[in-house]
Each structure stands twice: as C-alpha cells, then as structure tokens.
Protein backbone atom coordinates (compact mmCIF):
# COMPACT_ATOMS: atom_id res chain seq x y z
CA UNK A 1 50.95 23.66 16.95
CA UNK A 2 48.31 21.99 14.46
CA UNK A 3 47.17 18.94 14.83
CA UNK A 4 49.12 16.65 12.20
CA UNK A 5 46.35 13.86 11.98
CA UNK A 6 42.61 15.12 13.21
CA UNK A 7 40.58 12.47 13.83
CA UNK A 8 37.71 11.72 11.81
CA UNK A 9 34.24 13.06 12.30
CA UNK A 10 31.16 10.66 12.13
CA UNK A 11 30.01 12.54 9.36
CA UNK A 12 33.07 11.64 7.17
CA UNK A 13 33.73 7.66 8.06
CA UNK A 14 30.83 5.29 6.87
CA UNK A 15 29.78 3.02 9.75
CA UNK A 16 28.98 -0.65 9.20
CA UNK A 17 25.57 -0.48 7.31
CA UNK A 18 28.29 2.00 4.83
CA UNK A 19 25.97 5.42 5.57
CA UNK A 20 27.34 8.65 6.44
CA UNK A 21 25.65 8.96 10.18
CA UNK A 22 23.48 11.19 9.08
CA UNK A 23 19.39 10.51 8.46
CA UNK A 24 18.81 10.28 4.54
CA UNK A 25 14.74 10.67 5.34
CA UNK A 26 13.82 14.40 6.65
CA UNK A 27 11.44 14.61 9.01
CA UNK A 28 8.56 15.88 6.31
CA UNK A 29 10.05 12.75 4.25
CA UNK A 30 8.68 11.08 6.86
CA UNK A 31 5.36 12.45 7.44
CA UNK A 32 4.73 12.36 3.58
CA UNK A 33 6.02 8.51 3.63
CA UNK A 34 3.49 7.45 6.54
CA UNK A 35 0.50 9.60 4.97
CA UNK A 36 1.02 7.79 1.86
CA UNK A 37 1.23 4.23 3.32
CA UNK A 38 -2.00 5.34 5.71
CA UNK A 39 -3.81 6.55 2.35
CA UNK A 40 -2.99 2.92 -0.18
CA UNK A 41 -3.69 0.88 2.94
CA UNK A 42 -7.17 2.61 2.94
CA UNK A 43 -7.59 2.50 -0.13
CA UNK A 44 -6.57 -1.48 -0.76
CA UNK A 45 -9.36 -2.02 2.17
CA UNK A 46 -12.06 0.21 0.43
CA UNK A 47 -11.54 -1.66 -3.10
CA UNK A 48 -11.79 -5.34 -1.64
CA UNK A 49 -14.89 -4.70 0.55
CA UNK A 50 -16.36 -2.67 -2.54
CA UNK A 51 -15.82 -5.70 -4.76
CA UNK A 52 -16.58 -8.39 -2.68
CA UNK A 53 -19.35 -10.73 -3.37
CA UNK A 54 -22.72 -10.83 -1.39
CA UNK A 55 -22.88 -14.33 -1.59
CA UNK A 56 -21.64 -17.48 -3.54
CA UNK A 57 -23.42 -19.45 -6.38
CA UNK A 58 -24.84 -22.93 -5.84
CA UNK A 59 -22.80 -26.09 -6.37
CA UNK A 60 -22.14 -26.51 -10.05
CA UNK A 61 -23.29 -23.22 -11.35
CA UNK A 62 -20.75 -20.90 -12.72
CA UNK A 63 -20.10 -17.80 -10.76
CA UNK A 64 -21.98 -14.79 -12.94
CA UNK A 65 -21.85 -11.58 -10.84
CA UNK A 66 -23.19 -7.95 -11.33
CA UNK A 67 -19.90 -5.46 -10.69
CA UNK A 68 -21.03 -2.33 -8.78
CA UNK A 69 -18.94 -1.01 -6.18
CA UNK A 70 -20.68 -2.19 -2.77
CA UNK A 71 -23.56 -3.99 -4.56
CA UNK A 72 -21.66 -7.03 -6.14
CA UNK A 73 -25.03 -9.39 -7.18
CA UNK A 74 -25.13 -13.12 -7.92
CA UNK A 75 -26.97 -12.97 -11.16
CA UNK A 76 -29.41 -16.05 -10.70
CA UNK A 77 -30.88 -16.04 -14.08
CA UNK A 78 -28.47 -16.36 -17.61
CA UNK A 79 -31.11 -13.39 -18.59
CA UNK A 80 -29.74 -9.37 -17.82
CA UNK A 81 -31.65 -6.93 -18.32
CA UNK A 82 -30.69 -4.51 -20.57
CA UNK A 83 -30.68 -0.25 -20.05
C-alpha cells in the first residue's frame, strides 16, 4: 500500500528565511567571492596610501599638491615647472 500523503522533503517546503534548504553559493562561488573582496580591499588600501599627502600646507595657504602615486608634494611656490 502507497503512502496517500508523503511528507514533505526539506528540499520542497521553504523554511522561515523562504529558501529552499539548499546553499544558493557553491563552494567555488565562494572562493571567487572572498578572492574578490581580498583583491578591492587591497586595492582601496593601495590607492589611499598612494594618494595621500606628505604633509599639510601652512595656516592660510591654499592646499596646491603635486599628484604622483606615492610622491604626493606640497607645492610651496605658485611657480611649476614646466616639462
């Protein structure tokens, strides 16, 4: 005799959060995911120490700064030179 009502597998009732039961995010998903987040955060770091100033302009001047990555310059004079 066949069982008239089978229960449910987990597989085919959603549980509270509403998924399935079974992981959305395969396990190279996952390396690929952390790699990526390991990589920007690197990256993020690299650009704001690149880019950050060497040291601040005196009280009332305005801030003029040479852009190089890793050699950010206060410019002291209004003159650049030119080349």
């Amino acid at each position: 005799m066949e069982n008239v009502n089978p229960q449910p597998t987990q597989t085919d009732t959603p549980d509270v959060a509403g998924s399935t039961g079974i992981n959305e995010i395969s396990p190279r998903g996952k390396f690929l995911a952390g790699f990526l987040l390991i990589i920007f955060i690197i990256a993020a770091g690299t650009t704001i120490v690149a880019y950050w100033p060497d040291k601040l302009p005196p009280a009332g001047k305005p801030a003029r700064y040479q852009y190089k990555a890793f050699n950010i310059t206060l410019l002291d004079s209004c003159q650049l030179n030119s080349g």
